[in-house]
Protein backbone atom coordinates (compact mmCIF):
# COMPACT_ATOMS: atom_id res chain seq x y z
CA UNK A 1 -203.22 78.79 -8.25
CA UNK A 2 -201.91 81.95 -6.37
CA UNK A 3 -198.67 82.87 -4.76
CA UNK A 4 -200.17 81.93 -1.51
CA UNK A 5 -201.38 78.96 -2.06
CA UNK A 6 -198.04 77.55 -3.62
CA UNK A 7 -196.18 78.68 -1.03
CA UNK A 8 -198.20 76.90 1.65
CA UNK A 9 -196.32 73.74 0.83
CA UNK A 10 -193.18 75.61 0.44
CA UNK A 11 -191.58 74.12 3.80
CA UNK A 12 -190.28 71.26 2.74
CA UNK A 13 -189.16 68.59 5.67
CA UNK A 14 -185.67 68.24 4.12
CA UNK A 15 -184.00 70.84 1.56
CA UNK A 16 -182.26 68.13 -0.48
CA UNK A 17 -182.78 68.06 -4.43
CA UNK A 18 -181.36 66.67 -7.65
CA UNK A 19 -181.53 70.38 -9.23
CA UNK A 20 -182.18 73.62 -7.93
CA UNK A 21 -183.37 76.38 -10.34
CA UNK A 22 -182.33 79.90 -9.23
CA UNK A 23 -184.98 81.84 -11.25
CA UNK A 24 -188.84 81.06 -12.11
CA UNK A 25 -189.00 83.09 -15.22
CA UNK A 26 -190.01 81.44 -18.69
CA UNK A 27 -186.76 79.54 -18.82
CA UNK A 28 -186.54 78.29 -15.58
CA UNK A 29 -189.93 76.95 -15.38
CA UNK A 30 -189.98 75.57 -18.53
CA UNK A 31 -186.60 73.25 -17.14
CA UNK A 32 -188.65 72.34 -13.86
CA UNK A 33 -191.82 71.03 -15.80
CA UNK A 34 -189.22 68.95 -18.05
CA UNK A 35 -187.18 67.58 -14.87
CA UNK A 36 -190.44 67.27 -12.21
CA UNK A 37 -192.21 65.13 -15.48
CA UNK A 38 -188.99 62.73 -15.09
CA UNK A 39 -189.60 62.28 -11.54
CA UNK A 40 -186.45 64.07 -10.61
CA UNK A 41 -186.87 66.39 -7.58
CA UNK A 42 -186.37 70.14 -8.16
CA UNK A 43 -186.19 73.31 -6.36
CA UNK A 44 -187.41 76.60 -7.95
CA UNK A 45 -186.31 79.96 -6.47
CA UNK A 46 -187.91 82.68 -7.64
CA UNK A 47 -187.54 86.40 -6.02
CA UNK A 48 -190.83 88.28 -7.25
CA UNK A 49 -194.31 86.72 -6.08
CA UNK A 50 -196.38 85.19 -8.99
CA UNK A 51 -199.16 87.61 -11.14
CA UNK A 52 -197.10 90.89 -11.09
CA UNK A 53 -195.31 93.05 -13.21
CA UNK A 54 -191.73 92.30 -11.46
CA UNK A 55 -192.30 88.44 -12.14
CA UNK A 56 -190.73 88.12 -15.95
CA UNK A 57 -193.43 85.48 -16.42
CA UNK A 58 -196.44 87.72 -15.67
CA UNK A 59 -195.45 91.36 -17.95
CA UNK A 60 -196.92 92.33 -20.62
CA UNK A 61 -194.37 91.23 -23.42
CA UNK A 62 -194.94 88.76 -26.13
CA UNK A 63 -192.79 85.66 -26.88
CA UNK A 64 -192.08 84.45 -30.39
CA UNK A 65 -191.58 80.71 -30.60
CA UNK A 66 -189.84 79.70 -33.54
CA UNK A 67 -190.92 76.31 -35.12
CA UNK A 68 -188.43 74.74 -33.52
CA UNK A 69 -189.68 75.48 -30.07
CA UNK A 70 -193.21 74.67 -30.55
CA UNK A 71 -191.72 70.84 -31.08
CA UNK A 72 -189.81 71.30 -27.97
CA UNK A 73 -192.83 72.33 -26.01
CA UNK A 74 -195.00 69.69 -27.62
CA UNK A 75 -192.52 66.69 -26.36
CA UNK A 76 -193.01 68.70 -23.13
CA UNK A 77 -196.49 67.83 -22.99
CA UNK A 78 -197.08 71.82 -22.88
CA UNK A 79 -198.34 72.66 -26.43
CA UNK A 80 -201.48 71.73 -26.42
CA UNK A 81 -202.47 74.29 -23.33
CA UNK A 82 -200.93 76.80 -25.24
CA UNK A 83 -202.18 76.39 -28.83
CA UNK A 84 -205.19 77.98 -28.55
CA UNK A 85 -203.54 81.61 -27.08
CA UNK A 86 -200.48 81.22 -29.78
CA UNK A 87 -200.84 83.12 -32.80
CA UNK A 88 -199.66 81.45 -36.44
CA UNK A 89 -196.65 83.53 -38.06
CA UNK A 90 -197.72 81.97 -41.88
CA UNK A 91 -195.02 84.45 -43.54
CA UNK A 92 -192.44 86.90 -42.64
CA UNK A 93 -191.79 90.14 -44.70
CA UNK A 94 -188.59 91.09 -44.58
CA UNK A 95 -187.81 94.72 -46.13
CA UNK A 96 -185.28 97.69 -46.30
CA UNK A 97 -186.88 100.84 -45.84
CA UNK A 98 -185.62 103.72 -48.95
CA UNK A 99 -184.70 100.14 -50.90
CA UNK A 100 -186.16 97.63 -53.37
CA UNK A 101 -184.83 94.69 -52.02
CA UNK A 102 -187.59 92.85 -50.32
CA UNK A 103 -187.43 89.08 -48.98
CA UNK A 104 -190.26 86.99 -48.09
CA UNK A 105 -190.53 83.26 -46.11
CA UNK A 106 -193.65 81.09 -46.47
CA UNK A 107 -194.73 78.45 -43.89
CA UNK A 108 -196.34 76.41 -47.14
CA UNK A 109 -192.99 76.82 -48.75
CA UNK A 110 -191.34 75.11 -45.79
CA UNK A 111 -193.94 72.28 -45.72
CA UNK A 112 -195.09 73.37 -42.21
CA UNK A 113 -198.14 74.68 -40.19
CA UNK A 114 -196.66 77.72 -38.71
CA UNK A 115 -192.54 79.28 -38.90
CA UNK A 116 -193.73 80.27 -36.02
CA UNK A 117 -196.09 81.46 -32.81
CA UNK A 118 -196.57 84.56 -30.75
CA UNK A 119 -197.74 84.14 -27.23
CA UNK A 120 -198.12 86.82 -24.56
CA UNK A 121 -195.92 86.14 -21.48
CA UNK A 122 -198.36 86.53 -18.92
CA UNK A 123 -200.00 83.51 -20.62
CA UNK A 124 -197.29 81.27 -21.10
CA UNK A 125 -196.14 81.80 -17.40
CA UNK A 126 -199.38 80.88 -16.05
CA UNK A 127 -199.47 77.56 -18.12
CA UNK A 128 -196.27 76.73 -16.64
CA UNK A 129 -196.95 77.11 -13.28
CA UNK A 130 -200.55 74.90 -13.46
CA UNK A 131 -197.88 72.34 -14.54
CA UNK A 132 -195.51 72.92 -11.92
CA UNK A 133 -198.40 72.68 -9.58
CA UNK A 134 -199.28 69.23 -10.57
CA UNK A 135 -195.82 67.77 -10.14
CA UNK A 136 -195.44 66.07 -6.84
CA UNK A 137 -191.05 66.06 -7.22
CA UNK A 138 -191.42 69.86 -8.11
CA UNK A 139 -190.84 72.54 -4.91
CA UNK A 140 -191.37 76.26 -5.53
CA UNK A 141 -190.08 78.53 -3.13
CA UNK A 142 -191.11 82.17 -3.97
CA UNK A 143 -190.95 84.79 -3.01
CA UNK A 144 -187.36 84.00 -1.85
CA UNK A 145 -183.48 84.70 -2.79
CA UNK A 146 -180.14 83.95 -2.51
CA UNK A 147 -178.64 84.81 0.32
CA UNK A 148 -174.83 85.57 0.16
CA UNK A 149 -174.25 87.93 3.39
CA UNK A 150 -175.84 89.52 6.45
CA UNK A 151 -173.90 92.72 6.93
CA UNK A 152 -175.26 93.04 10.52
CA UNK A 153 -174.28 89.56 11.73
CA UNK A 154 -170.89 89.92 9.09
CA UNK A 155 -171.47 86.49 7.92
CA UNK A 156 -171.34 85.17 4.77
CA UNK A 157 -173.37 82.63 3.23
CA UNK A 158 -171.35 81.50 -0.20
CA UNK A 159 -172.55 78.82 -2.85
CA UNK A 160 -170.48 75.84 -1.69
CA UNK A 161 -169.76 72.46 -3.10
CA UNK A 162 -168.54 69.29 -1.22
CA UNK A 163 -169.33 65.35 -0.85
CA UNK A 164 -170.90 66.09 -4.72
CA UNK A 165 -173.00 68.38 -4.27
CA UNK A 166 -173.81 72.49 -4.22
CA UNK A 167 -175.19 73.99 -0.61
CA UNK A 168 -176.95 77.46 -0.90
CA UNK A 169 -178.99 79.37 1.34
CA UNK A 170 -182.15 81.67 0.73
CA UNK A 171 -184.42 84.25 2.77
CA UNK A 172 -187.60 83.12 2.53
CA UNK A 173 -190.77 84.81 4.62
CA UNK A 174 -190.65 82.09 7.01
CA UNK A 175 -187.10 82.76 7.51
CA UNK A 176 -184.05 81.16 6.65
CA UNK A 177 -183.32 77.90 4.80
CA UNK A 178 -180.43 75.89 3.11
CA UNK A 179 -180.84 73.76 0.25
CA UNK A 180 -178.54 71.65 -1.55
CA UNK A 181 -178.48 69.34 -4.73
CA UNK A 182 -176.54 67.58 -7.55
CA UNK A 183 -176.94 70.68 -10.28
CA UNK A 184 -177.51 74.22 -9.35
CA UNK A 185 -179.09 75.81 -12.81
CA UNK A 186 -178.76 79.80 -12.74
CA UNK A 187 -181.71 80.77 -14.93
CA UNK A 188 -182.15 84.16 -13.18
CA UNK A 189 -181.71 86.70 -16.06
CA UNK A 190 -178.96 88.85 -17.31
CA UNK A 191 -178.19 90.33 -14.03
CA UNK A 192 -177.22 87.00 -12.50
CA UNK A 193 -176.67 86.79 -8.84
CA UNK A 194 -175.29 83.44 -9.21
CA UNK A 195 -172.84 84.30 -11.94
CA UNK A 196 -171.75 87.61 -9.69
CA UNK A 197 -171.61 85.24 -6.69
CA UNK A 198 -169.02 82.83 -8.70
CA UNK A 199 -167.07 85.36 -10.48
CA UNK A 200 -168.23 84.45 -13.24
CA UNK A 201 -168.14 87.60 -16.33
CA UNK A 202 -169.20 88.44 -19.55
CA UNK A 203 -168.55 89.41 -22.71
CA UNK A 204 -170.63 92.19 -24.10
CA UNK A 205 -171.04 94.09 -26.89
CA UNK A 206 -173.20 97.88 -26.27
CA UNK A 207 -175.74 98.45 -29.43
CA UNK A 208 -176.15 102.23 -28.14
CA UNK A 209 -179.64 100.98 -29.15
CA UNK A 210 -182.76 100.92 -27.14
CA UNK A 211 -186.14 98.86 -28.04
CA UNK A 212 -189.20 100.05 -27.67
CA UNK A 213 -191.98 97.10 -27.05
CA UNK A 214 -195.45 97.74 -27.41
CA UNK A 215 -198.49 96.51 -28.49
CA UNK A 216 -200.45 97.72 -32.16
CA UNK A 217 -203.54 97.67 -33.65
CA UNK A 218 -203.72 97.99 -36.99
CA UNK A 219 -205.99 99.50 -39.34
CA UNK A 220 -206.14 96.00 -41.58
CA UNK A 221 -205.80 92.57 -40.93
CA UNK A 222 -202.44 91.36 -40.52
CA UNK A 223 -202.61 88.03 -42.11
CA UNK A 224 -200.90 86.60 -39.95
CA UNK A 225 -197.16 88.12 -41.45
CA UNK A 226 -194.64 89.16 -39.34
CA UNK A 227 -192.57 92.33 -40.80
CA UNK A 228 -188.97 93.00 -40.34
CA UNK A 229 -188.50 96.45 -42.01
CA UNK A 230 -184.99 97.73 -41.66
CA UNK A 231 -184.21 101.35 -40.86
CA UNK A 232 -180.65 103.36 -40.74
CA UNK A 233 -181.70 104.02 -37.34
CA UNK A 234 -182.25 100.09 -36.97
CA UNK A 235 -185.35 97.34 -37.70
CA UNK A 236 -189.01 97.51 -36.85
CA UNK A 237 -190.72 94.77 -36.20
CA UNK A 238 -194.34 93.68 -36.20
CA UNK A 239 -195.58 90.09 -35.04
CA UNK A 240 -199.15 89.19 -35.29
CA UNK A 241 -201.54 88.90 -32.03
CA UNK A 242 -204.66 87.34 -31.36
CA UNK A 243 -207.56 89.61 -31.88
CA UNK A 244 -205.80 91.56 -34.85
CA UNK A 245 -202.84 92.95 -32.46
CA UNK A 246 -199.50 93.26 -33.06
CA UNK A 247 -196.58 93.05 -30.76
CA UNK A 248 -193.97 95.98 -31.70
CA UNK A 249 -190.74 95.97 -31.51
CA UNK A 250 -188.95 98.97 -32.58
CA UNK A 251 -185.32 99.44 -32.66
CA UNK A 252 -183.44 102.91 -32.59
CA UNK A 253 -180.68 105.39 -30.92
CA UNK A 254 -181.27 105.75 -27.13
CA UNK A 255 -181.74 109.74 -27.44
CA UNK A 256 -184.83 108.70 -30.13
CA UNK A 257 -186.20 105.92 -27.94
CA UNK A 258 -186.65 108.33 -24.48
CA UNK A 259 -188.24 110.96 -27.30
CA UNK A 260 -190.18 108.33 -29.01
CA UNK A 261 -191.84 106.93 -25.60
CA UNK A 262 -192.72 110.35 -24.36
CA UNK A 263 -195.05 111.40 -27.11
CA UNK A 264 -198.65 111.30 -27.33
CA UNK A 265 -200.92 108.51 -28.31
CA UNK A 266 -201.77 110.18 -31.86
CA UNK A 267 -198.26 111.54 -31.93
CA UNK A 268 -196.45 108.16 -31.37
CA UNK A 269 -198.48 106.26 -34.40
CA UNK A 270 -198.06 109.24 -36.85
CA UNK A 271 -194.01 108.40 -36.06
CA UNK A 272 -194.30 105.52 -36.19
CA UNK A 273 -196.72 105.48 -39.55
CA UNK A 274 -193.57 107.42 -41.42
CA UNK A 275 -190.89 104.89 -40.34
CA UNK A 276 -192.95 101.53 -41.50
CA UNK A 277 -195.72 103.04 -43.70
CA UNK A 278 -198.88 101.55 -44.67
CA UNK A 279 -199.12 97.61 -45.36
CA UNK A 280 -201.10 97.31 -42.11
CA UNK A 281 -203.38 100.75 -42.98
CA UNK A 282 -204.06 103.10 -40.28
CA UNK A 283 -202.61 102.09 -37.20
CA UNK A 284 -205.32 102.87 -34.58
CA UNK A 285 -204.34 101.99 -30.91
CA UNK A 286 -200.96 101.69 -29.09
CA UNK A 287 -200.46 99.94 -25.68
CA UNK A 288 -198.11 100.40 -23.14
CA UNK A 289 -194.52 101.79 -23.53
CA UNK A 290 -191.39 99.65 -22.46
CA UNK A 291 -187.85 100.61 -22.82
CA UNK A 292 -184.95 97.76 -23.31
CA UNK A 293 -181.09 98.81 -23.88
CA UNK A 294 -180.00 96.54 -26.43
CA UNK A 295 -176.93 94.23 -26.33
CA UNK A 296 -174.82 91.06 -27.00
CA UNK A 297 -173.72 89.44 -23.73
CA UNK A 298 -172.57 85.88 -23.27
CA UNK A 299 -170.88 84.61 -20.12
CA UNK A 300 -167.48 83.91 -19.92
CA UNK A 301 -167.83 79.94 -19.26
CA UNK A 302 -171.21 78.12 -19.05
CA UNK A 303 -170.62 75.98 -16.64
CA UNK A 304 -168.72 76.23 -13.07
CA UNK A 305 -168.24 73.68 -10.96
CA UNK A 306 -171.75 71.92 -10.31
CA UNK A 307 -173.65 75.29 -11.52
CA UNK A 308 -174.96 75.28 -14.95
CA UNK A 309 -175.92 78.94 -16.48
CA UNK A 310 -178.73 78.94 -19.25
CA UNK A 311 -180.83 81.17 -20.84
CA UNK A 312 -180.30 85.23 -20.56
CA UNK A 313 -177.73 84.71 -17.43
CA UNK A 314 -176.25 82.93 -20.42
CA UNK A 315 -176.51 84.65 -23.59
CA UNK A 316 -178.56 87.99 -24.03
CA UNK A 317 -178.92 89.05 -27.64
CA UNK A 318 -180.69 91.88 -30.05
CA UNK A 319 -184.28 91.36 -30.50
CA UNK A 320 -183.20 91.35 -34.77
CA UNK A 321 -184.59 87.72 -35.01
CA UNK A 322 -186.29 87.19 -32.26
CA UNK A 323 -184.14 84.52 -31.00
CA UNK A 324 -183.31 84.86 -27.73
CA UNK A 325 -186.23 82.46 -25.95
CA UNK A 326 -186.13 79.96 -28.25
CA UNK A 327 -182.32 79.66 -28.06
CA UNK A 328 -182.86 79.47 -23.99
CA UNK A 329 -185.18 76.83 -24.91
CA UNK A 330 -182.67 74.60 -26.70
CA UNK A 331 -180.57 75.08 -24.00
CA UNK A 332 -182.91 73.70 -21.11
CA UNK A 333 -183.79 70.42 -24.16
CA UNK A 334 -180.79 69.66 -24.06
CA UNK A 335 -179.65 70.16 -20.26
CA UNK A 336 -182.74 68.33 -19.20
CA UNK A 337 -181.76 65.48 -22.14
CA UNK A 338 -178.01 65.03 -21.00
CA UNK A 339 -179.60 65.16 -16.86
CA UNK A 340 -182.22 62.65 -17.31
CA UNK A 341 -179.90 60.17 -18.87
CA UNK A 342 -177.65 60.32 -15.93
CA UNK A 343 -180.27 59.93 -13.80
CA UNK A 344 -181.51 57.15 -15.49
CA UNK A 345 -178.56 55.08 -15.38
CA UNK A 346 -177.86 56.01 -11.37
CA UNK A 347 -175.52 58.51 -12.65
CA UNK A 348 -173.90 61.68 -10.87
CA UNK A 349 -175.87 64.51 -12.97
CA UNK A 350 -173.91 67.08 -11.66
CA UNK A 351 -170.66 65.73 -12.83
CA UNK A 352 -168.02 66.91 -15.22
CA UNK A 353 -168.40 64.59 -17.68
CA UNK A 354 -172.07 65.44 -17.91
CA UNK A 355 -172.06 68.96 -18.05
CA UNK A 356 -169.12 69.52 -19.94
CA UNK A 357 -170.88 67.71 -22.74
CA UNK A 358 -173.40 70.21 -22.03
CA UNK A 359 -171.06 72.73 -23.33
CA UNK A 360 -169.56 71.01 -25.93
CA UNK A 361 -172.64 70.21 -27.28
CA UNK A 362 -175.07 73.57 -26.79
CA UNK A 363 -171.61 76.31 -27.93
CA UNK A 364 -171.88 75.67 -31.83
CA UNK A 365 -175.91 76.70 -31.57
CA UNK A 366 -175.34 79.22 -29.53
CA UNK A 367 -172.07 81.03 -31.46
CA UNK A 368 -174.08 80.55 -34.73
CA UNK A 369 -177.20 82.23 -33.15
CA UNK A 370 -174.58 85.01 -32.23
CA UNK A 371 -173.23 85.97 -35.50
CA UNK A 372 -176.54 86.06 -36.87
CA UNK A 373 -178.39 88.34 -35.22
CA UNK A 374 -174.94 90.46 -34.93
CA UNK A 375 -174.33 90.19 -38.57
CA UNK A 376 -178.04 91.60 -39.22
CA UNK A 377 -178.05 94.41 -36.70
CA UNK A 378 -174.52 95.35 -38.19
CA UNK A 379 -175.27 95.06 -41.96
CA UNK A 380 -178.74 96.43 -41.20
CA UNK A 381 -178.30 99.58 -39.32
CA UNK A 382 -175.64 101.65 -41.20
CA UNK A 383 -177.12 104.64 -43.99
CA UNK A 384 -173.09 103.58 -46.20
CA UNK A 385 -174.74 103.90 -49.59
CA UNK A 386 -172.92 101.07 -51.20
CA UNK A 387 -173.38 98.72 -48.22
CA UNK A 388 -177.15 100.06 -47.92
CA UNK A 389 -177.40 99.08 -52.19
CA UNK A 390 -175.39 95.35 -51.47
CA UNK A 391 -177.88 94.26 -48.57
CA UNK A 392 -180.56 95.44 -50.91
CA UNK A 393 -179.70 93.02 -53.56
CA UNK A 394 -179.01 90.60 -51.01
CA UNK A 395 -182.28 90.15 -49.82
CA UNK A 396 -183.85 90.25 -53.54
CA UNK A 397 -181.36 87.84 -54.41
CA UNK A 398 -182.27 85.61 -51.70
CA UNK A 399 -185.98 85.71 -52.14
CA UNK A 400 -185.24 85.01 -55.53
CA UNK A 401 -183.17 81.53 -54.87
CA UNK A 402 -185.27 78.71 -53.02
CA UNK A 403 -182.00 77.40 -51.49
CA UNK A 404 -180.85 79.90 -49.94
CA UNK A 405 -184.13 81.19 -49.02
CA UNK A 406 -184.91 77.68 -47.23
CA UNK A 407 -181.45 78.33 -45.22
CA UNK A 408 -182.66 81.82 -43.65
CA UNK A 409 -185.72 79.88 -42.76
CA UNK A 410 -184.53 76.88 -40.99
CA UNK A 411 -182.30 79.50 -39.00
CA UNK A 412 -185.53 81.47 -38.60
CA UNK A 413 -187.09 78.51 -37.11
CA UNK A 414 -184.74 76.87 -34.95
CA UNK A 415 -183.92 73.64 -37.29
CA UNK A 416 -180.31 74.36 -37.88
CA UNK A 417 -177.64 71.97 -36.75
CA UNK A 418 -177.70 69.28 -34.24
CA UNK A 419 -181.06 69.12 -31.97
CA UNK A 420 -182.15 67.33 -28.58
CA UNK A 421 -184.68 64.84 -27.98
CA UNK A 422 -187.37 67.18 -27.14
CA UNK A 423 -186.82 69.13 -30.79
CA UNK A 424 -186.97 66.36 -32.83
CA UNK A 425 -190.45 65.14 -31.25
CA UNK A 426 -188.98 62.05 -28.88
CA UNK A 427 -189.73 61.88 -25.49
CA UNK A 428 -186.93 61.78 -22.59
């Protein structure tokens, strides 16, 4: 269905909802086709029309879905439109480049089909939306924004809360509209409008290290394994495609990423050839070039008021693990979990007691998550000989030790700690 045609019955009569969603990226959608399957009536803003570049749903990036999330998006009822584009990760290499130490994580080993998927974006966003489409309590307003002031009028449009509930107001092409409802979610990226709107900081930690995301193909089949080769200059990593791609993601200084990028087709993969050698062979084919500063950012609180933030207006971490989806996803289980009970019972949803459980309940994941993927970016990217000779014994020592092996995998794939509903397979 196109932009267009989804905004045709964008005019609602009335502009009250349960939950508003500022944001229709991957995490935002994902929460409405949760909440609209509940029968619970949600708004979704999103600012860039559908099937473009600008829309984070429609670029060219690849996802990986850890284990974990592929449950979640099976008790969504989403899984099964996505199989078929999602490619198996069967094993994951891990390795230290100039070192012996080599680990290595086997789906069989962990008594499962997959650790985990790959999916393109551009896919994924267009499953979501079919779904959205279908679900009558669902309203997607796009393109459209937040409107917070018109300088020429000198008004000013804050997010407000009374009589229980949050009032906002958006530009849409028809013109102007105001909306309210019992939860405002922010889902709408690192930059957050909402959390700038509310005051609302971060914490954040600068990698001085850019990634460069592209797609491969490789001279030999991949296997389906995903690398993680560690560099002094930081990791490269290779996840396998469909059609015998693989999605790159290759971390390093920001002065070597701009020189990296700006090199030749033949020029790039001969770089890039030295850095992570030949387990794949020849490397024959690069795609498109993106840029991404790396760093660690968490908001400052979670939750304000009636305005819940989730996924990277939450939490925006290095690309190390590839954890920063499937985290967002375990937030929006367990939102939509702790919301759907509420309204079950004829509860407020938007109420302290409900979404300070939220918090309580999502911060342990989310901290552990944190000094992971810091821990391996840190440990990882120094040349300190006798640090550089301990984290090479460390990973032969953990390939070497089934328990501690089965550890780094359950992190790897989401199963770690407490889990919603929708990860452990139930239905809401």
């Amino acid at each position: 269905m196109s932009t267009q045609q989804m905004n045709a019955t964008a005019d609602p009569a009335h502009s009250h909802y349960d939950v508003v969603i500022i944001g229709g990226g991957l995490v935002g959608a994902s929460l409405a086709c949760v909440l609209g399957e509940q029968n619970i009536s949600v708004a979704v803003i999103e600012a860039y029309p559908l099937n473009t570049q600008q829309q984070p749903c429609y670029d060219d990036r690849t996802v990986a879905l850890s284990w974990g999330s592929r449950q979640i998006l099976e008790s969504m009822g989403l899984w099964s439109a996505i199989q078929s584009q999602a490619e198996p990760i069967a094993h994951i290499h891990i390795s230290d480049r100039g070192h012996f130490g080599v680990s290595r994580l086997h789906a069989d080993e962990e008594k499962v089909e997959a650790l985990g998927y790959v999916a393109e974006n551009r896919f994924l966003g267009e499953k979501l939306y079919q779904k959205i489409a279908t679900l009558k309590t669902v309203q997607l307003y796009c393109p459209a924004s937040l409107l917070f002031e018109d300088p020429l009028l000198e008004e000013r449009y804050p997010l407000e809360e009374k009589d229980n509930r949050v009032y906002l107001t958006l530009e849409t092409e028809t013109g102007r509209k105001t909306l309210d409802a019992r939860v405002l979610v922010a889902a709408d990226g690192q930059h957050s409008q909402v959390k700038q709107q509310l005051n609302i900081g971060d914490s954040c930690q600068d990698y001085q290290q850019t990634a460069l995301v592209t797609n491969i193909t490789p001279g030999l089949p991949h296997h389906n394994v995903a690398y993680e080769r560690f560099t002094e200059n930081g990791p490269v990593a290779f996840l396998p495609m469909r059609d015998n791609r693989c999605s790159l993601v290759w971390t390093m200084t920001d002065k070597q990423a701009k020189y990296i990028s700006s090199l030749a087709d033949a020029d790039f993969l001969q770089q890039l050839q030295q850095v992570f050698g030949f387990r794949l062979g020849e490397f024959k084919k690069v795609g498109k070039r993106q840029l991404y500063p790396l760093i660690l950012q968490e908001a400052t609180r979670f939750v304000h008021g009636r305005v819940v933030i989730v996924g990277n207006a939450a939490h925006t971490l290095h690309p190390v693990a590839g954890q920063g989806f499937n985290l967002a996803l375990r937030d929006i289980a367990l939102l939509a979990e702790l919301l759907c009970d509420a309204h079950r019972h004829h509860k407020d949803m938007g109420a302290s007691v409900v979404l300070d459980r939220y918090v309580a309940l999502r911060e342990k994941d989310i901290h552990r998550v944190y000094r992971f993927t810091d821990t391996l970016v840190k440990v990882f990217s120094t040349s300190f000989a006798p640090l550089a000779h301990c984290r090479s014994a460390g990973l032969q020592l953990v390939d070497i030790m089934p328990p501690l092996k089965h550890v780094l995998a359950r992190q790897s794939m989401g199963l770690s700690g407490r889990r919603s509903r929708l990860a452990r397979g139930l239905s809401l």
